[in-house]
Protein backbone atom coordinates (compact mmCIF):
# COMPACT_ATOMS: atom_id res chain seq x y z
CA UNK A 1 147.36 50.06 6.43
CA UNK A 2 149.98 48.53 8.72
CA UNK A 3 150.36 47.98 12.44
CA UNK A 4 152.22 50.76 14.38
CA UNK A 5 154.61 47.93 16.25
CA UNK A 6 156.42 50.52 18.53
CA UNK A 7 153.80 52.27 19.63
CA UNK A 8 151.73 48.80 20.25
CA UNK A 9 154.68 47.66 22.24
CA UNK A 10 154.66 50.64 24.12
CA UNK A 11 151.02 50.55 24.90
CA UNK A 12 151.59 46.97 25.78
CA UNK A 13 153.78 48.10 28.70
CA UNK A 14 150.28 48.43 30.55
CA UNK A 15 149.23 44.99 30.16
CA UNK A 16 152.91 43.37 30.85
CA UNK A 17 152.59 45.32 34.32
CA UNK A 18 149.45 43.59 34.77
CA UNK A 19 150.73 40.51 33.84
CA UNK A 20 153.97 41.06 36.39
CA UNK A 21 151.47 41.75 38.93
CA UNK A 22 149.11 38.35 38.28
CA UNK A 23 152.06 36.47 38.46
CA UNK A 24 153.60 37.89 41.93
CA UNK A 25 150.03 37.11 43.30
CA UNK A 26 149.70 33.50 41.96
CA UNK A 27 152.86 32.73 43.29
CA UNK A 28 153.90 34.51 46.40
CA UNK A 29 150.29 34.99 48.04
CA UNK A 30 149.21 31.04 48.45
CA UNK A 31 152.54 30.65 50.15
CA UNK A 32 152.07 33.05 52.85
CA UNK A 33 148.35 32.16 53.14
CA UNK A 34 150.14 28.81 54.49
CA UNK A 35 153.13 29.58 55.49
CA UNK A 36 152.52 32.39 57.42
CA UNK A 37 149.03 32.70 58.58
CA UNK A 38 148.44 28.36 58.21
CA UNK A 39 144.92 28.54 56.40
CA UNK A 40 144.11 25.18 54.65
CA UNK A 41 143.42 24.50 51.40
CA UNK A 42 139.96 25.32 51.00
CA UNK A 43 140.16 28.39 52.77
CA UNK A 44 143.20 29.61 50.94
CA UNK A 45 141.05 28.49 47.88
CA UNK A 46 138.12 31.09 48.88
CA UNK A 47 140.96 33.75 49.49
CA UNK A 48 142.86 33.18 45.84
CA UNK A 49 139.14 33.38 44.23
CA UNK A 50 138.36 36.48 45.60
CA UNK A 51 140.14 38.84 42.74
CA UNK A 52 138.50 36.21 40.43
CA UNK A 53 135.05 37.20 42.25
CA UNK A 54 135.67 40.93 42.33
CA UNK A 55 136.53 40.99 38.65
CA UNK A 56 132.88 40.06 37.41
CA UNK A 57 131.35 42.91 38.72
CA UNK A 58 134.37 45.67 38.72
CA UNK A 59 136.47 45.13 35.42
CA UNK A 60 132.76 45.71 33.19
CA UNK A 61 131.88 49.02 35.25
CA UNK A 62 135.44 50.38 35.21
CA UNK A 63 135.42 49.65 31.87
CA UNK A 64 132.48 51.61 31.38
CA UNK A 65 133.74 54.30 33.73
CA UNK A 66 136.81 54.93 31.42
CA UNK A 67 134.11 54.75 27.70
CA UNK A 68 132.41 57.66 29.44
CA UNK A 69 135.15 59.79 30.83
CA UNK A 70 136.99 62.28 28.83
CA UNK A 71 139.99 64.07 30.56
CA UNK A 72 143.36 66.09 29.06
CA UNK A 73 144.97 63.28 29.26
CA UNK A 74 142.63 60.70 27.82
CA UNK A 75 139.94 57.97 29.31
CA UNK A 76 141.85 55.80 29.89
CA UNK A 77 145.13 57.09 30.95
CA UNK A 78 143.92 58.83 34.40
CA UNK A 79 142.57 55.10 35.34
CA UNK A 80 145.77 53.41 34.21
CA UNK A 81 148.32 55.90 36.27
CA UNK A 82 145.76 56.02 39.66
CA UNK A 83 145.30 52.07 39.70
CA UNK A 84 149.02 51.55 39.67
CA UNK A 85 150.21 54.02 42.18
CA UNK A 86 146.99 52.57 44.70
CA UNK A 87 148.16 48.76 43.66
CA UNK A 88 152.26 49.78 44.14
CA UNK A 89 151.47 51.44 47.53
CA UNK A 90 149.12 48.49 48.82
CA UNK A 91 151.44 45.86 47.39
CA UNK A 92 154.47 47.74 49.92
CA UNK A 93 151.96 47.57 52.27
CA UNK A 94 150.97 44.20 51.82
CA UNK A 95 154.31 42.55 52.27
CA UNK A 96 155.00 44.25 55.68
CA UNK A 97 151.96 43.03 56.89
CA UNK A 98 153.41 39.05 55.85
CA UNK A 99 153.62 38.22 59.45
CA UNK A 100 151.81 36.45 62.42
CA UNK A 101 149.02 38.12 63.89
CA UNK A 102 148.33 40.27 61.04
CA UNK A 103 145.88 38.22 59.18
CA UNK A 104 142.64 40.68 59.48
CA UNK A 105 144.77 43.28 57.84
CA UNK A 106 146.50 41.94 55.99
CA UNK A 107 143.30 40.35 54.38
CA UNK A 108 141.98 43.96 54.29
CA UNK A 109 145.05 45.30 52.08
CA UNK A 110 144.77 42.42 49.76
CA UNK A 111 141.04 43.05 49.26
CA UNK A 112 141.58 47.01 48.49
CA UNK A 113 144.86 45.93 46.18
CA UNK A 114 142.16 43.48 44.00
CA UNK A 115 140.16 46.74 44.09
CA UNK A 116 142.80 48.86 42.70
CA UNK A 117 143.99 46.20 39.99
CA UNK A 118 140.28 46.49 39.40
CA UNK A 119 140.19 50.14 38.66
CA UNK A 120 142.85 50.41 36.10
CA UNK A 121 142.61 46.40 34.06
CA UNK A 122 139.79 46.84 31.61
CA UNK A 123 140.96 50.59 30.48
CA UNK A 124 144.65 49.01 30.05
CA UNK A 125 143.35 46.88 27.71
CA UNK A 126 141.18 49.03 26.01
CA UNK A 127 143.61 51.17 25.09
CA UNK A 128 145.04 48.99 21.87
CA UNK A 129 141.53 48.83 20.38
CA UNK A 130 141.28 52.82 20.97
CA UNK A 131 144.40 53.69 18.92
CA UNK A 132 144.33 50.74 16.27
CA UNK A 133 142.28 50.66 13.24
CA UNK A 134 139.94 47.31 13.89
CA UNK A 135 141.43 45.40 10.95
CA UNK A 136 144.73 45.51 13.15
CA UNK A 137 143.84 44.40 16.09
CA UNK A 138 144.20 40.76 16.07
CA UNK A 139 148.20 41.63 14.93
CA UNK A 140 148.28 44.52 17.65
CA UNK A 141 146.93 41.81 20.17
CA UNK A 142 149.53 39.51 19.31
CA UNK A 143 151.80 41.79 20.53
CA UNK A 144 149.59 42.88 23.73
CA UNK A 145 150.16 38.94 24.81
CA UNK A 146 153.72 38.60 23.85
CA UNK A 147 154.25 41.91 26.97
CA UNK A 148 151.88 40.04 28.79
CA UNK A 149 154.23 36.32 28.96
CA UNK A 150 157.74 39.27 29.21
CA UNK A 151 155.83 40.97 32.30
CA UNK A 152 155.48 36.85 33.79
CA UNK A 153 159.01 35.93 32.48
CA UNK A 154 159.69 39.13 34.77
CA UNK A 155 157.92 38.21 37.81
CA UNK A 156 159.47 34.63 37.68
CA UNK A 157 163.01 35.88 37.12
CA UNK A 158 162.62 38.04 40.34
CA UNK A 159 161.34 35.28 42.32
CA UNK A 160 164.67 33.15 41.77
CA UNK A 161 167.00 36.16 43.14
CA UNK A 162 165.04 37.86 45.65
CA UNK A 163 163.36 35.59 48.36
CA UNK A 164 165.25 36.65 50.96
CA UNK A 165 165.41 35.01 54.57
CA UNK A 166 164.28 36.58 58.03
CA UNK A 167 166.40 35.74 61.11
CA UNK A 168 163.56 33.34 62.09
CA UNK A 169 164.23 31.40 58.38
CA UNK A 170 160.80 32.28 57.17
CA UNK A 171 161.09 34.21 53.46
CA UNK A 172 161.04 37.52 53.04
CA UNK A 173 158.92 38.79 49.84
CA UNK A 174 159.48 42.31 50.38
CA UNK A 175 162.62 42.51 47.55
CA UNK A 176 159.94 41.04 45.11
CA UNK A 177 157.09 43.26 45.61
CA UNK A 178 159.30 46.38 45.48
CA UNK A 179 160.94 44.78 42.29
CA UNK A 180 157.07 44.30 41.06
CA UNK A 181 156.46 47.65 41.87
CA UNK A 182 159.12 49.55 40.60
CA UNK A 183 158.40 47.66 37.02
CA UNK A 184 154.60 48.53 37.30
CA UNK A 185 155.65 51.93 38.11
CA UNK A 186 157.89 52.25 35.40
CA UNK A 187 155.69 51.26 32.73
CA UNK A 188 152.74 53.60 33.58
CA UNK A 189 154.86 56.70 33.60
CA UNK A 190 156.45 55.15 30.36
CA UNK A 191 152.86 54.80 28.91
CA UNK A 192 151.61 58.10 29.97
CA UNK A 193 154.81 60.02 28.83
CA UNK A 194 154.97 58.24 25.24
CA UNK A 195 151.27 57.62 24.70
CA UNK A 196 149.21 60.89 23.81
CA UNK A 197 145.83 59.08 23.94
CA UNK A 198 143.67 61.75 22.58
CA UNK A 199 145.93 62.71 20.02
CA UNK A 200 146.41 58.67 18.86
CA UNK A 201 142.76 57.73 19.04
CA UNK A 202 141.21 60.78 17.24
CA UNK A 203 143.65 60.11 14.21
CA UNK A 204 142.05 56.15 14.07
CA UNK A 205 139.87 56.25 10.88
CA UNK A 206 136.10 56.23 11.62
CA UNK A 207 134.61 53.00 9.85
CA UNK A 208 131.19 51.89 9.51
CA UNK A 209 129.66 49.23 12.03
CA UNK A 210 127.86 46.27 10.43
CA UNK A 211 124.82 45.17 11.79
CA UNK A 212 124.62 48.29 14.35
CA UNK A 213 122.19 50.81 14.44
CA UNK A 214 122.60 53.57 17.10
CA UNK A 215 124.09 52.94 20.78
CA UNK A 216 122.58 49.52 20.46
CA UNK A 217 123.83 46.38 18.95
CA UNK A 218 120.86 44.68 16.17
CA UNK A 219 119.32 41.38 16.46
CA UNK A 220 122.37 39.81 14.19
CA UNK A 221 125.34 41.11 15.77
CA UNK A 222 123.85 40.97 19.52
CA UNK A 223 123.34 37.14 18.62
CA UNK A 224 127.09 37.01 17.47
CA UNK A 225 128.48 38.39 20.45
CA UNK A 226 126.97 36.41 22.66
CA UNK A 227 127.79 33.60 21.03
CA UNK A 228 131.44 35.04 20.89
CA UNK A 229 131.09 35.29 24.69
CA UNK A 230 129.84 32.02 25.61
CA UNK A 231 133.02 31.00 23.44
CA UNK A 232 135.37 32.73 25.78
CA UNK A 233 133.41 31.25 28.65
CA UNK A 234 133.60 27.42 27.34
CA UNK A 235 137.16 27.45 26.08
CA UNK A 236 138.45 29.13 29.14
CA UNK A 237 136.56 26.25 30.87
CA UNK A 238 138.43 23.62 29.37
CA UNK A 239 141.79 25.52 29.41
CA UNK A 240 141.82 26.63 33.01
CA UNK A 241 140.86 23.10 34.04
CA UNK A 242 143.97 21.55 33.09
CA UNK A 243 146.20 24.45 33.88
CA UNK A 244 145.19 24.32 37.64
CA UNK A 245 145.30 20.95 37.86
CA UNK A 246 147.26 19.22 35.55
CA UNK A 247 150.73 19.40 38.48
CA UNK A 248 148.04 17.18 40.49
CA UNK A 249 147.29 15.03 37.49
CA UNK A 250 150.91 14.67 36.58
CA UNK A 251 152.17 13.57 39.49
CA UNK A 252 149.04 11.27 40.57
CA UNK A 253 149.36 9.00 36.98
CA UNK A 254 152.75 9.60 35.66
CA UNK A 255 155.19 10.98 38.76
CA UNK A 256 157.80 13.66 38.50
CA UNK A 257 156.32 16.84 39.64
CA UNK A 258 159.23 18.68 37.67
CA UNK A 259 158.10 17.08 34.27
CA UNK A 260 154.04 18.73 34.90
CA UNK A 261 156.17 22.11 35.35
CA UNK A 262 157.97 21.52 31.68
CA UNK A 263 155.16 20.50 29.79
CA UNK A 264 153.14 23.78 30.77
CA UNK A 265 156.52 25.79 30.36
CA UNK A 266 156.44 24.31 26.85
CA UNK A 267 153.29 25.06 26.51
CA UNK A 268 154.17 28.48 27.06
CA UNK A 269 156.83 28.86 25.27
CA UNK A 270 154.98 27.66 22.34
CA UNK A 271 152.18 30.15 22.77
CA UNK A 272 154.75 33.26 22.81
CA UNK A 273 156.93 31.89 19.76
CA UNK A 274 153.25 31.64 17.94
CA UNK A 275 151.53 34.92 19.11
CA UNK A 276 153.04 37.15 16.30
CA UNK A 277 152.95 34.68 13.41
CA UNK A 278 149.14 34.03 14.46
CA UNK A 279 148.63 37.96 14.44
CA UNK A 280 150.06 38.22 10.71
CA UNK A 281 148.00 34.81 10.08
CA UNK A 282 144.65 36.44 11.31
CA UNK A 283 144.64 39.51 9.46
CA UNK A 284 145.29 37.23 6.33
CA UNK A 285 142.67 34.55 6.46
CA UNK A 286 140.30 35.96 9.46
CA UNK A 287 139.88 35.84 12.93
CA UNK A 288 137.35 33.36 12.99
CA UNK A 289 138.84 31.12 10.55
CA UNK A 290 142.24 31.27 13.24
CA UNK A 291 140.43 29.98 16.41
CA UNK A 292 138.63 27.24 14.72
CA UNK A 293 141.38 25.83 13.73
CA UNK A 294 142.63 26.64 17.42
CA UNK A 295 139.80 25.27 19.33
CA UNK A 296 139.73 22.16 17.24
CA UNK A 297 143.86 21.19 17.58
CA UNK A 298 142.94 22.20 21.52
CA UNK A 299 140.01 19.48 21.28
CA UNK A 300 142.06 17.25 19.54
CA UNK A 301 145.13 17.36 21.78
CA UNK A 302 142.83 17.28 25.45
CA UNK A 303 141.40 13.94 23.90
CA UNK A 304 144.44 11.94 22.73
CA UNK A 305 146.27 12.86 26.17
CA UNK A 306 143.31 11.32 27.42
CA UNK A 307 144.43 8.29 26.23
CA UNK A 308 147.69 8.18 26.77
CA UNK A 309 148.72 5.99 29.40
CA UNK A 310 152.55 5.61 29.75
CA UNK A 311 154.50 8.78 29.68
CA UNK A 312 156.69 9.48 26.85
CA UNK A 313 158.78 12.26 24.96
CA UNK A 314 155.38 13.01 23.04
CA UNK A 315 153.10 14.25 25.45
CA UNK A 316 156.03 17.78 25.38
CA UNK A 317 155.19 17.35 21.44
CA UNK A 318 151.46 17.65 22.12
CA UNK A 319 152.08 20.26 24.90
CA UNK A 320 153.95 22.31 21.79
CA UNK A 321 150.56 22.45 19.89
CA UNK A 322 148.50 23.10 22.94
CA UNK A 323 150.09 26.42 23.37
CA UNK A 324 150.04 27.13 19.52
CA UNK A 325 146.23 25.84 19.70
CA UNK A 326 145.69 28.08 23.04
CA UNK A 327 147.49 31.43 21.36
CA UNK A 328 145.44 31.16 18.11
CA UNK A 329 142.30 31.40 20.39
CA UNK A 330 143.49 33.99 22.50
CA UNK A 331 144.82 36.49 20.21
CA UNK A 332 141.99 37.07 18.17
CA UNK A 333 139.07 36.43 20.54
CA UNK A 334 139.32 40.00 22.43
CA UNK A 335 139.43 41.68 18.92
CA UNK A 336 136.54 39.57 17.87
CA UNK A 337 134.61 40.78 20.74
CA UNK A 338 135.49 45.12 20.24
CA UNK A 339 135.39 44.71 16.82
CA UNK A 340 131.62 44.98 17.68
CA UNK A 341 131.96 47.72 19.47
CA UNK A 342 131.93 51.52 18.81
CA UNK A 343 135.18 53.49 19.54
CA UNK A 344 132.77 55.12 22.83
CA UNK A 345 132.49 52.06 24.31
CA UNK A 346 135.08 49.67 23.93
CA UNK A 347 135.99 49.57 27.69
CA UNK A 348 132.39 48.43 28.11
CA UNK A 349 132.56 45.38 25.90
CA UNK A 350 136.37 44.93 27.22
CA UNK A 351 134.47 44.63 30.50
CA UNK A 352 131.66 41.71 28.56
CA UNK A 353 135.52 40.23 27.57
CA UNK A 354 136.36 39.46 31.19
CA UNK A 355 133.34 38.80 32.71
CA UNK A 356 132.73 35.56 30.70
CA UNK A 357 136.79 34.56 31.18
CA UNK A 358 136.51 35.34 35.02
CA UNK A 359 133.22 33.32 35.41
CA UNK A 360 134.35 30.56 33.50
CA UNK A 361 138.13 30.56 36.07
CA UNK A 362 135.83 30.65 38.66
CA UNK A 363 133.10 28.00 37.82
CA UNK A 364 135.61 25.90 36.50
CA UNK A 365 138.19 24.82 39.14
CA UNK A 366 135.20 23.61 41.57
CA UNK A 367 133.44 21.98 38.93
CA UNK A 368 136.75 20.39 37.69
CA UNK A 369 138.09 19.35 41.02
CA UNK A 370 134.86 17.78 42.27
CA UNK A 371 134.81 15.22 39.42
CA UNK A 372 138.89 14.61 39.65
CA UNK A 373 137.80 13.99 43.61
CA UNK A 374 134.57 12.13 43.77
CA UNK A 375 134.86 10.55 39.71
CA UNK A 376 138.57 10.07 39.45
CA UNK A 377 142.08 12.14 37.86
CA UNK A 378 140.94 10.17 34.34
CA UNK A 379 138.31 12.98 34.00
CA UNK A 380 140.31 16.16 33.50
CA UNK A 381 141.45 15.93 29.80
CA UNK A 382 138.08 14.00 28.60
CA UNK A 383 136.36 16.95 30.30
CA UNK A 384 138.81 19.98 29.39
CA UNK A 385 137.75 18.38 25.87
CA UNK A 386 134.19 18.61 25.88
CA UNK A 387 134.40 21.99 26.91
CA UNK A 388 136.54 23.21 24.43
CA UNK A 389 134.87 21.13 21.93
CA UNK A 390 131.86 23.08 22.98
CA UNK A 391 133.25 26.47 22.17
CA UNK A 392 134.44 25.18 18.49
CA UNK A 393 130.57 24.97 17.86
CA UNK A 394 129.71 28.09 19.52
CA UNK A 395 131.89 29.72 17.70
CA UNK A 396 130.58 28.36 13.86
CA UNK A 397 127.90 29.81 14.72
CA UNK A 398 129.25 33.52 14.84
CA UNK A 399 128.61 35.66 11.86
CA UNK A 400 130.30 38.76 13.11
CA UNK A 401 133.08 40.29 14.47
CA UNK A 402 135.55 39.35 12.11
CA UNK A 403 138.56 40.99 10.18
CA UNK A 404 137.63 39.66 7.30
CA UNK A 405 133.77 39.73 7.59
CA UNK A 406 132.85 39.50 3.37
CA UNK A 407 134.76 36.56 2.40
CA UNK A 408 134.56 33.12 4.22
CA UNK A 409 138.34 32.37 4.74
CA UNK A 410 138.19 27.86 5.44
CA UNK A 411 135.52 25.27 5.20
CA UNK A 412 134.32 25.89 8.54
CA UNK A 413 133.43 29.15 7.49
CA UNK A 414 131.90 28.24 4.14
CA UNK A 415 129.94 25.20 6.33
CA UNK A 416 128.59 28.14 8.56
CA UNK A 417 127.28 30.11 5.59
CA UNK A 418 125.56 28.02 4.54
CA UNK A 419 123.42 27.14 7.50
């Protein structure tokens, strides 16, 4: 059984769109919070959590929307092509509205663009699992992230050459949204023209589910995906932690604000050079067995940059394996979490998927920043550590949901048999 790579990639136009999108707003939307319409911090903060806050309740129903709906063209496919068009017309709508005065409204397009992205995220990335057989998935995954980092390396590349200037000097961000939207536009036609959902997922071969009896997960599995979830929720604790703050650690104990921006471009870069290596790795020894070994070199590496004191030409070396560390994890822990699903409703557990990652990116940052303000910066690694840590035991503890679900594939595994 192998991978279908060109269809994956073409599927994984969807989710590099997305990605394109999430980067646009991370970058372009604090700025005119404070540039244009001069809210402070905190509420700018409020503001930039709101899609975070949104997602928990929309990308689970939508998700279940698209498992139940059944259309010429697919279930997921309708969501994907209406959520785009909505989010490319707000986004136009959005950037004319970048200007003094406007804030009410513009605040109102922003909230119905979150709803949009909202509509169409979880069936986007539901559609892998629906056309690949689950043994694949880690591999197909793999890919799904490396269109995810070109749809960023997109966005960023558009933000050096289009930032134009107004006759009053402020910046223009029109060029970039239309850029944006034109690629998000692109890649949903380019989906629905080369993608014939129905068609793809009907020839997927039916396989039995372990450990689930009728529309309902048993006691077993139900225990493994919860632990699975709690997982995502704990690692993406840890990991979000330093990723939002680490520019303000940098620069408060070591200095140069441009070396914070290498290390997590290394980090990066080492995640995308990784993610299709890992993929071929996973379907080889196990999911599971993958972000162990993940979670513990992401323990590992919080706590000995923890300790280090005077920067040096290392800390890049351990920013290297933090990205390998961070792509083992994420590539397999989405398939982990379908894989105990049935091929009906694999938008809904897509939907369990981001709930836990979206609660955790929106727990964490206040939790995080209240101990690097009232404790002191020295807390960030020690505590991105524990929480990581955390999710390495968690995750022992899962007994399903794996490629390789009959044969313990490391010691950790054997060690978890044998509880």
């Amino acid at each position: 059984m192998k991978l279908n790579n060109r269809r994956t990639v073409v599927i994984g136009l969807a989710f590099l769109s997305i990605a394109a999108f999430w980067n646009l707003y991370d970058s372009i939307i604090p700025l005119i919070l404070r540039d244009t319409f001069h809210l402070g911090d905190a509420a700018a903060g409020w503001v930039m959590a709101l899609d975070n806050i949104l997602a928990l309740f929309m990308l689970p129903l939508f998700g279940r929307f698209s498992d139940r709906s059944d259309t010429r063209i697919g279930r997921r496919m309708p969501y994907i092509l209406f959520g785009t068009v909505a989010a490319v017309a707000l986004m136009l709508m959005l950037s004319v509205l970048d200007a003094p005065g406007k804030f009410v409204a513009f605040l109102a397009v922003l909230a119905l663009l979150l709803v949009a992205m909202g509509t169409y995220r979880s069936p986007a990335v539901a559609l892998m699992p629906d056309v690949t057989p689950k043994p694949l998935r880690s591999k197909g995954n793999a890919i799904i992230n490396l269109m995810g980092a070109l749809g960023g390396v997109f966005t960023l590349g558009m933000l050096q050459i289009l930032v134009m200037k107004r006759a009053d000097g402020s910046a223009n961000y029109f060029p970039v949204f239309a850029a944006v939207g034109a690629l998000m536009l692109f890649c949903a036609a380019f989906v629905a023209l080369r993608v014939d959902e129905k068609k793809l997922a009907a020839e997927v071969p039916d396989e039995p589910e372990e450990d689930i009896s009728g529309p309902r997960l048993s006691g077993p599995a139900l225990k493994s995906l919860l632990l699975i979830l709690f997982s995502v929720f704990f690692w993406y604790m840890g990991y979000n932690a330093v990723v939002t703050a680490y520019t303000k650690y940098f620069t408060a104990k070591w200095g140069d604000l441009g070396g914070a921006s290498l290390c997590l471009m290394i980090a990066t870069i080492g995640a995308v050079v990784s993610y299709i290596p890992i993929g071929m790795l996973s379907q080889r020894v196990g999911r599971k067995a993958v972000i162990l070994s993940g979670a513990g070199m992401l323990t590992a590496c919080f706590c000995l940059i923890s300790q280090i004191r005077a920067f040096s030409l290392a800390v890049y070396a351990v920013f290297v394996v933090i990205g390998v560390s961070w792509a083992a994890i994420n590539v397999n822990s989405y398939p982990m979490v379908v894989e105990l699903s049935k091929g009906s409703n694999v938008g809904r557990y897509t939907g369990f998927y981001y709930t836990f990652s979206m609660a955790a990116q929106i727990v964490t940052p206040i939790l995080s920043g209240w101990l690097l303000e009232h404790v002191g910066y020295h807390t960030l690694f020690p505590y991105a550590g524990v929480m990581v840590g955390t999710s390495f035991f968690t995750m022992l503890a899962v007994r399903h949901g794996d490629s390789l679900p009959d044969r313990p594939a490391t010691v950790f595994e054997h060690l978890a048999a044998a509880d």
